[in-house]
C-alpha atoms as a PDB file:
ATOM      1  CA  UNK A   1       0.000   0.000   0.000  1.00  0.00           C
ATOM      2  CA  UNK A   2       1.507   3.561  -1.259  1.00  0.00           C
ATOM      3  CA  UNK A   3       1.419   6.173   1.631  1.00  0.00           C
ATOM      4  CA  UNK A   4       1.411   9.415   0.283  1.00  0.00           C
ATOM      5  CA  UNK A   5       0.378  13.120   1.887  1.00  0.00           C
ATOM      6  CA  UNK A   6      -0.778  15.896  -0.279  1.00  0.00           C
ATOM      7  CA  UNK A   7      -3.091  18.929  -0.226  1.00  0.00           C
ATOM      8  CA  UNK A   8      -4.621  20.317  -2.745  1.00  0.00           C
ATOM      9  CA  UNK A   9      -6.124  24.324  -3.355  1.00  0.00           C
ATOM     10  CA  UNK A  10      -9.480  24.819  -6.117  1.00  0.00           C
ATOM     11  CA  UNK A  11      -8.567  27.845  -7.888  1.00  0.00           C
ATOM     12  CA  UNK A  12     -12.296  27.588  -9.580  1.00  0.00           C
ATOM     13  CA  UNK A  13     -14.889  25.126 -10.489  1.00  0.00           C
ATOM     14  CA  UNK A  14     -17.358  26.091 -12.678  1.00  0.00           C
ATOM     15  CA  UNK A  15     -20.855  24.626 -14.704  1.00  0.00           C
ATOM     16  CA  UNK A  16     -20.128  24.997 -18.624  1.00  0.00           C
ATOM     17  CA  UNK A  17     -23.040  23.516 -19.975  1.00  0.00           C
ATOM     18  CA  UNK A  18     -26.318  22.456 -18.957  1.00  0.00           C
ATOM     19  CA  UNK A  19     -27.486  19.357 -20.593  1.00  0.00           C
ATOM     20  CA  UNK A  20     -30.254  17.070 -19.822  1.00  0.00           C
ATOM     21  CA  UNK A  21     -28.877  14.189 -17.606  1.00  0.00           C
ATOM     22  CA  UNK A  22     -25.331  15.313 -17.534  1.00  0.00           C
ATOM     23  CA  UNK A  23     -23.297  17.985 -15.981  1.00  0.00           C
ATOM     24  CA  UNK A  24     -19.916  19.133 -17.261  1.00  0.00           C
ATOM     25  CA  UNK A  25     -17.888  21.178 -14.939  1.00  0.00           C
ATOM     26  CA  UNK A  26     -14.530  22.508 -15.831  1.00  0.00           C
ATOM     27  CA  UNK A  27     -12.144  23.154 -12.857  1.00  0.00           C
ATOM     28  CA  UNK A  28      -9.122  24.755 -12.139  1.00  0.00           C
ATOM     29  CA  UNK A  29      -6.769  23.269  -9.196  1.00  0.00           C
ATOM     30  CA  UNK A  30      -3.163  23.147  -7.407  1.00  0.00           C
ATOM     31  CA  UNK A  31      -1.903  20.004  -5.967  1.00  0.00           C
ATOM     32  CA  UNK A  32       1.036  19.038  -4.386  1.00  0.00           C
ATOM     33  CA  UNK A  33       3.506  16.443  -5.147  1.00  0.00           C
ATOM     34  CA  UNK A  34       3.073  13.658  -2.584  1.00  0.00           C
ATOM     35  CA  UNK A  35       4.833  13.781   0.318  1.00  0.00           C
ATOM     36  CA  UNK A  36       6.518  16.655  -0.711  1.00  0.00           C
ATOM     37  CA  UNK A  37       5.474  20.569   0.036  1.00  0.00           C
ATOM     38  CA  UNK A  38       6.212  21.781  -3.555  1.00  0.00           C
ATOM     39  CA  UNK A  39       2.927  22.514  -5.593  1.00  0.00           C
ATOM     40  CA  UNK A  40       2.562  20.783  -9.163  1.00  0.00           C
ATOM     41  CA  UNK A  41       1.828  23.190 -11.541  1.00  0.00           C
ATOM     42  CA  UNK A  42      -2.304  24.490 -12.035  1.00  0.00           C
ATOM     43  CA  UNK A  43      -4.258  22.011 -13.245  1.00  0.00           C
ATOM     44  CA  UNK A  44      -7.484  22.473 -15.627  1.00  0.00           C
ATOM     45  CA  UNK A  45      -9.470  19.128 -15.854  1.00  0.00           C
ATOM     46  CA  UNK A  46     -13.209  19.246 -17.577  1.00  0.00           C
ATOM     47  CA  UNK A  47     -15.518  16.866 -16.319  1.00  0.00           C
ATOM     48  CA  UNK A  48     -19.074  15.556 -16.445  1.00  0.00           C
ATOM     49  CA  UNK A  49     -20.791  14.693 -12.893  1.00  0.00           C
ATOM     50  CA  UNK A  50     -23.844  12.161 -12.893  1.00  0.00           C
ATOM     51  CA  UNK A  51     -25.537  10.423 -10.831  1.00  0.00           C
ATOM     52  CA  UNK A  52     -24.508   7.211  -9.680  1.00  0.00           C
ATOM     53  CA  UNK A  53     -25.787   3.911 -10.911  1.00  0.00           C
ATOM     54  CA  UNK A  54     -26.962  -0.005 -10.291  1.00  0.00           C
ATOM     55  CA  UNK A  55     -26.606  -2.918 -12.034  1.00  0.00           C
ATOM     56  CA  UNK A  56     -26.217  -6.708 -11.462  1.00  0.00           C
ATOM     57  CA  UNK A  57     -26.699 -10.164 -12.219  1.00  0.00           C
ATOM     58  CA  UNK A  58     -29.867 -12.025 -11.195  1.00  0.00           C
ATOM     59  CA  UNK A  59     -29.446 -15.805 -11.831  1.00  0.00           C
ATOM     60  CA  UNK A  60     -31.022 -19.271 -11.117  1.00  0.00           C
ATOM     61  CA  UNK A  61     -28.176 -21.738  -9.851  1.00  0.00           C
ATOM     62  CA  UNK A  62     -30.555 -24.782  -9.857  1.00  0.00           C
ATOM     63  CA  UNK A  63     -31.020 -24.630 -13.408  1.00  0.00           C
ATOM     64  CA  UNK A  64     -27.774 -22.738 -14.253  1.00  0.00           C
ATOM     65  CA  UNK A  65     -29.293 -19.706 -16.099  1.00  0.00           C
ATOM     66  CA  UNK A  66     -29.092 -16.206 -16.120  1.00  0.00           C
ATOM     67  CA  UNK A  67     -31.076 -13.327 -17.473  1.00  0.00           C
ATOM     68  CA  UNK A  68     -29.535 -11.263 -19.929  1.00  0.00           C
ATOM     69  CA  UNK A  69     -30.786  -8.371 -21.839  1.00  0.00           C
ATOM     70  CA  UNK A  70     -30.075  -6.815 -25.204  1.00  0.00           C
ATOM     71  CA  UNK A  71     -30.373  -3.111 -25.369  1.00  0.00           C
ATOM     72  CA  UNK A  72     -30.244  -0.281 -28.124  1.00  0.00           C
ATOM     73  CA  UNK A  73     -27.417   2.157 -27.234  1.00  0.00           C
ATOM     74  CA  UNK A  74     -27.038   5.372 -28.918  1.00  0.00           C
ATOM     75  CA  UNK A  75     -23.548   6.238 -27.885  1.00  0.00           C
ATOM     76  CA  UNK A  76     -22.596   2.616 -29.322  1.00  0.00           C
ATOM     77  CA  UNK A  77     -24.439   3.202 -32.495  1.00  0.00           C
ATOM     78  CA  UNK A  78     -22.841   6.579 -32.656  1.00  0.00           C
ATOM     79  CA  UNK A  79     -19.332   5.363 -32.083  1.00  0.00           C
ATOM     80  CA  UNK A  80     -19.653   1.918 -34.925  1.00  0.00           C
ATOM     81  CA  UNK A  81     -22.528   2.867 -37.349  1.00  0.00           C
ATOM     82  CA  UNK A  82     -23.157  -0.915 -36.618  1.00  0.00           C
ATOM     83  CA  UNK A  83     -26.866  -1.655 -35.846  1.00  0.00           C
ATOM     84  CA  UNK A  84     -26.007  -5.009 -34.737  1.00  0.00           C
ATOM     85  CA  UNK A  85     -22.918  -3.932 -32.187  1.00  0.00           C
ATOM     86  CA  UNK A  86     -25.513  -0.977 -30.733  1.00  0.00           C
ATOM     87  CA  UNK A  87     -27.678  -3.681 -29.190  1.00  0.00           C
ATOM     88  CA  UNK A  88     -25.269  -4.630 -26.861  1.00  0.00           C
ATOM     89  CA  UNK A  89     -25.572  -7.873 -24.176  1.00  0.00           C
ATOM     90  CA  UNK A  90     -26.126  -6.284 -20.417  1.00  0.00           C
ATOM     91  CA  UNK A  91     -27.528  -7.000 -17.362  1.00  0.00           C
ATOM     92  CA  UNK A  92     -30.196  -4.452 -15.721  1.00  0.00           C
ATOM     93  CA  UNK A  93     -29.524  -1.002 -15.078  1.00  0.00           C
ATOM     94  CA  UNK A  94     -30.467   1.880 -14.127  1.00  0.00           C
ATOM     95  CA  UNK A  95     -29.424   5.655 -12.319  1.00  0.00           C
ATOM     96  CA  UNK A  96     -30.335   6.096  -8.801  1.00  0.00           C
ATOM     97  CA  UNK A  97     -33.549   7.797  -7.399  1.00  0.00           C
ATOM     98  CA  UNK A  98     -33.065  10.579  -4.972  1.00  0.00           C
ATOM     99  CA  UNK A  99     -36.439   8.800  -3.457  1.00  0.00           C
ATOM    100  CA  UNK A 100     -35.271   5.058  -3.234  1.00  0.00           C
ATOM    101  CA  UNK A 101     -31.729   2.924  -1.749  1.00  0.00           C
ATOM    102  CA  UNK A 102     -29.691   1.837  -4.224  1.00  0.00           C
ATOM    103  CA  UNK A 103     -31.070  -1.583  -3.505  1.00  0.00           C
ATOM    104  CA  UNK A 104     -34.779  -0.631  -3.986  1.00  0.00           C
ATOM    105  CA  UNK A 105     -33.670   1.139  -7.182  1.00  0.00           C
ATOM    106  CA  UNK A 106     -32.004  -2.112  -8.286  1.00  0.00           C
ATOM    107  CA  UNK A 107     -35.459  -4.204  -7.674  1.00  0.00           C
ATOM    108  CA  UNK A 108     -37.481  -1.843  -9.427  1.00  0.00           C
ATOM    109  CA  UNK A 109     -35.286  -1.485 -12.514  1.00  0.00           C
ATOM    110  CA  UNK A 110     -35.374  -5.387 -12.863  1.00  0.00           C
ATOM    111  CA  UNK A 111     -38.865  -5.340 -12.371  1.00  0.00           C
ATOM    112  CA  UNK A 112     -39.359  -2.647 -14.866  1.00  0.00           C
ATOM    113  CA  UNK A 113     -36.888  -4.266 -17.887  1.00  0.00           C
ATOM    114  CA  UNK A 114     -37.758  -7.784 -17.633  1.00  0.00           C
ATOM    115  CA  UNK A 115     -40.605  -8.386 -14.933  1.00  0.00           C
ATOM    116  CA  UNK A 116     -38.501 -10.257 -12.873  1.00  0.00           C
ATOM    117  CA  UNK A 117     -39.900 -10.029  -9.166  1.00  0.00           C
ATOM    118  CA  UNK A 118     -36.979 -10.113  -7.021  1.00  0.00           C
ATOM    119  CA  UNK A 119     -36.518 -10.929  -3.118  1.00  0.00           C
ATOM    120  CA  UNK A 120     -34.991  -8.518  -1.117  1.00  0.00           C
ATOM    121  CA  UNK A 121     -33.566 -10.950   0.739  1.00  0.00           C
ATOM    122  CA  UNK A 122     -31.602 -12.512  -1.527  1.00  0.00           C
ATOM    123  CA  UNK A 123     -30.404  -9.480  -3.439  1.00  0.00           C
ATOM    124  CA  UNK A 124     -26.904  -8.463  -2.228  1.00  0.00           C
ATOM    125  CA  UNK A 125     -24.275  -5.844  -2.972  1.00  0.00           C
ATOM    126  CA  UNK A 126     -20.770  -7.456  -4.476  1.00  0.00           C
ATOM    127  CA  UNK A 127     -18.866  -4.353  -5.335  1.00  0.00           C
ATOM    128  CA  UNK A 128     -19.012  -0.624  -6.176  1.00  0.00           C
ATOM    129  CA  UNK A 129     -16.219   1.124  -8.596  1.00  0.00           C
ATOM    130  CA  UNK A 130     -15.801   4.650 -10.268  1.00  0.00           C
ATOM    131  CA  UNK A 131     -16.702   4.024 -13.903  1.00  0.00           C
ATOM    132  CA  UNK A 132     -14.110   6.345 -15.542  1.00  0.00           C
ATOM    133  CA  UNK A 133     -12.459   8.190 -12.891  1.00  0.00           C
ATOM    134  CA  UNK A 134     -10.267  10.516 -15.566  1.00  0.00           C
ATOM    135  CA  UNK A 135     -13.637  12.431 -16.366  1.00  0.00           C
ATOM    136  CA  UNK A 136     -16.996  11.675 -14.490  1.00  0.00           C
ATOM    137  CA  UNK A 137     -17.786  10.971 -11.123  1.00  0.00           C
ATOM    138  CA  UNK A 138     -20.066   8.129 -11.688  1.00  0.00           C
ATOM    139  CA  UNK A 139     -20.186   5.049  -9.659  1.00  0.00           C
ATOM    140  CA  UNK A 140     -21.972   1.661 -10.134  1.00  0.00           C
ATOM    141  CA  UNK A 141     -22.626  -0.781  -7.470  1.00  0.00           C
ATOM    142  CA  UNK A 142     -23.062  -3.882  -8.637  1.00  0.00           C
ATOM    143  CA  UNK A 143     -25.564  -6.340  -7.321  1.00  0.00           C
ATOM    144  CA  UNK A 144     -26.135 -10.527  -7.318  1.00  0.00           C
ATOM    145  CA  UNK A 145     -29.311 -11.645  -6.691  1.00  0.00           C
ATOM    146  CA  UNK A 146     -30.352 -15.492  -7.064  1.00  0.00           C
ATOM    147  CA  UNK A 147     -34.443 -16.501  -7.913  1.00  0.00           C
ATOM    148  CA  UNK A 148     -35.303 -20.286  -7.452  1.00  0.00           C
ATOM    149  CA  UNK A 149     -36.692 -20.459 -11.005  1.00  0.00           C
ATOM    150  CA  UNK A 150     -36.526 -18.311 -14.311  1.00  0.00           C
ATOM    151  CA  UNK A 151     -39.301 -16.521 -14.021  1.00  0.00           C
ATOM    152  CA  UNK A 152     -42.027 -16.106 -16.925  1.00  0.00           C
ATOM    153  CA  UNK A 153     -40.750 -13.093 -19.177  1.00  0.00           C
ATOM    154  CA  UNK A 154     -43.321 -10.620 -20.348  1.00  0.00           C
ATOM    155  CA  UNK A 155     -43.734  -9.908 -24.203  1.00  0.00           C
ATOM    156  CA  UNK A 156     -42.740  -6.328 -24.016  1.00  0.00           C
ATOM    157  CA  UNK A 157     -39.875  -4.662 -21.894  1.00  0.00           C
ATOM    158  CA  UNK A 158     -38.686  -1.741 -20.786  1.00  0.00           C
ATOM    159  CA  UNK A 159     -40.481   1.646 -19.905  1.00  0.00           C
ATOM    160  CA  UNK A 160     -42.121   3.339 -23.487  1.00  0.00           C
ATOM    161  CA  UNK A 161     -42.030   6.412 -21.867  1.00  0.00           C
ATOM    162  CA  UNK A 162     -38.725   6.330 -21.783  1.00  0.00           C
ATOM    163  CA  UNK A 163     -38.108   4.531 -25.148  1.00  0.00           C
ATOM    164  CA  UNK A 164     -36.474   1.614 -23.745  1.00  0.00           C
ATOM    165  CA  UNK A 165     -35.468  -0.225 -26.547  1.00  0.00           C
ATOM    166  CA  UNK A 166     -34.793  -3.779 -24.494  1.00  0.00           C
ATOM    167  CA  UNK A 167     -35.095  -7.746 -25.135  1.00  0.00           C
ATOM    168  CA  UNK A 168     -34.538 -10.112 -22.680  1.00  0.00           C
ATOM    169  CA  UNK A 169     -33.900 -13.727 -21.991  1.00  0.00           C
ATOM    170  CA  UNK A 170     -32.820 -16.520 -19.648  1.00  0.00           C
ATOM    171  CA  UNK A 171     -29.603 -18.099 -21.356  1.00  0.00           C
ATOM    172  CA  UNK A 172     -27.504 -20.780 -19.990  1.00  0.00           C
ATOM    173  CA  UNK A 173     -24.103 -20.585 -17.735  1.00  0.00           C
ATOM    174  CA  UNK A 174     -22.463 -21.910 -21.167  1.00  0.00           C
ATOM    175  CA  UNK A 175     -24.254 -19.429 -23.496  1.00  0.00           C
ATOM    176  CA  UNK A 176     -23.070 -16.940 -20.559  1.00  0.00           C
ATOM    177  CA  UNK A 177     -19.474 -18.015 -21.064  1.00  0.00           C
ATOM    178  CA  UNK A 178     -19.574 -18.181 -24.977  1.00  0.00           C
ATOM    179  CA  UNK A 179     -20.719 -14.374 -24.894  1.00  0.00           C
ATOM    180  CA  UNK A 180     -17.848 -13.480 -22.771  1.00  0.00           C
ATOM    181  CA  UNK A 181     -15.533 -15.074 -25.427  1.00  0.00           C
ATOM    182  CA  UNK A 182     -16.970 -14.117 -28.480  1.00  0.00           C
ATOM    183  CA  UNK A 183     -18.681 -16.369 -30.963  1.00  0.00           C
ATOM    184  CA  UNK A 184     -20.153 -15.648 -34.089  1.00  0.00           C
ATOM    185  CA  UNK A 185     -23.633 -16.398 -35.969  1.00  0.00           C
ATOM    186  CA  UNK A 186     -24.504 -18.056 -39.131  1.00  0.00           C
ATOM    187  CA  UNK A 187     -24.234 -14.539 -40.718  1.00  0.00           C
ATOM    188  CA  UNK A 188     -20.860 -13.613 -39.150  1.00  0.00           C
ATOM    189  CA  UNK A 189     -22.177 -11.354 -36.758  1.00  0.00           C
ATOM    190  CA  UNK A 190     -20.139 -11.338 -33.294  1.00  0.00           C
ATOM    191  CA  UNK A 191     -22.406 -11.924 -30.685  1.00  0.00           C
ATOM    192  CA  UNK A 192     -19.945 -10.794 -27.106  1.00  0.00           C
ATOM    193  CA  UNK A 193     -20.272  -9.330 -24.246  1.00  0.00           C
ATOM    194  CA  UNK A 194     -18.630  -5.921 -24.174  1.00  0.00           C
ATOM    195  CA  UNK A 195     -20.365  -3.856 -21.194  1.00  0.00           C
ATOM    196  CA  UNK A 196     -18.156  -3.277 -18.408  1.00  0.00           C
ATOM    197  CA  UNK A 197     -20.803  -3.537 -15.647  1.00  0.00           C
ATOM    198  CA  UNK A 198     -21.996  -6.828 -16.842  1.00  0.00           C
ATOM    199  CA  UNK A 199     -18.680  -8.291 -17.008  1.00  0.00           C
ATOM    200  CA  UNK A 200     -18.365  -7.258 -13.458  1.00  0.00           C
ATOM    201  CA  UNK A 201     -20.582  -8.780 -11.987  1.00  0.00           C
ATOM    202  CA  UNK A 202     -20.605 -12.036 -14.202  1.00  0.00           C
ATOM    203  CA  UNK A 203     -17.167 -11.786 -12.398  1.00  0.00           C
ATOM    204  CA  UNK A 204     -18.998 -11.909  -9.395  1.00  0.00           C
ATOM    205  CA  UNK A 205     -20.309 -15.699  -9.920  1.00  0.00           C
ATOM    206  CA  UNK A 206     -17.617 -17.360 -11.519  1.00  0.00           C
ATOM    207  CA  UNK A 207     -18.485 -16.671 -15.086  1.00  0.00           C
ATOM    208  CA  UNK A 208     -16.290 -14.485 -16.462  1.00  0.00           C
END
C-alpha cells in the first residue's frame, strides 16, 4: 500500500453547460507532489458529474441460467454505425432515485426491464467502482441476486415512456461463457459481451 500526503487548493470550479442528464464542470486546481510541500503546476481538468448507478446479475443456480438483456445504445451506435454492435448484451440497469436505496432502485429497474420479481432478501451488494475516474464521477454498485426459477418473461420490456429499446432472456451458464468469449452467428455477426458492468458482476459468480 503507497502512503502518500498531499493537499490540494481549487482555484475555480465552474458549470459549462447544462445538458439534460449530464453535468460538465470545468475546474481549475493546485496540488502538491506527494509527500513533498512543492505545488505541481495548475491544473485544468473538464468533467461531467452524474448520478450514480446499479446494475447486477440475477441468476437461477438450480437450473444454471441467467437473465440477460439486449439493449439499443445510442452512444454505441454513434461510435460503430453498426446496428447489430448498438444492441449490446447487459444486465439491468439503471441511475439512482433521490427517493429510493440503491437496492430498492435495483429491484425496481429489474422489475421494470424484464418483470422479474426479485426478493430482497436474496439481493446483495458485491462491489461498487468509479466508472471512468479521468472524467466523471459516476459510480456503479453492482448487485447478485439469485431466484429459485426463471421466471415467466413478459412480451414487451422496458419503460415506453422512456423509449427503452430492451429484449430479454434466460440463457444458460455456457451461453453466458460463450458471450464473454466471443462467438459468431450463421451470418458472421459477433455476438460478445462488451459492457463493463456486466462483465463485473458475471465476475462476481464465476463466469467471467
Amino acid at each position: 500500500m503507497i502512503h502518500l500526503e498531499s493537499q490540494i487548493k481549487i482555484i475555480s470550479d465552474a458549470k459549462i453547460s447544462q445538458p439534460r442528464w449530464l453535468r460538465i464542470r470545468s475546474s481549475d486546481f493546485i496540488i502538491q507532489r506527494p509527500n513533498t510541500d512543492i505545488d505541481l503546476p495548475k491544473a485544468t481538468r473538464e468533467y461531467f458529474q452524474s448520478r450514480n448507478a446499479v446494475s447486477g446479475v440475477i441468476h437461477c443456480p438450480s437450473t444454471e441460467q441467467v437473465l440477460m438483456l439486449r439493449q439499443f445504445r445510442f452512444p454505441v451506435y454513434a461510435d460503430t454505425q453498426c446496428l447489430h454492435a448498438s444492441w449490446i448484451y447487459e444486465h439491468v440497469a439503471g441511475l439512482i432515485e433521490d427517493h429510493e436505496t440503491p437496492e430498492q432502485n435495483f429491484i425496481r429497474e429489474v422489475e421494470e426491464e424484464s418483470g422479474v420479481i426479485l426478493d430482497p432478501s436474496r439481493v446483495n451488494l458485491v462491489a461498487s467502482y468509479y466508472v471512468s475516474p479521468g472524467f466523471v464521477d459516476e459510480q456503479h454498485l453492482i448487485y447478485v441476486a439469485e431466484v429459485d426459477s426463471p421466471q415467466e418473461l413478459p412480451e414487451r420490456f422496458g419503460l415506453e415512456s422512456e423509449a427503452e429499446a430492451i429484449i430479454a432472456e434466460w440463457q444458460t451458464y455456457d451461453q453466458i461463457r460463450e458471450l464473454v468469449k466471443g462467438v459468431h452467428d450463421s451470418d458472421g455477426n459477433l455476438h460478445k459481451i462488451v459492457d463493463g458492468k456486466t462483465l463485473m458482476s458475471l465476475i462476481k459468480i464465476g463466469l467471467a
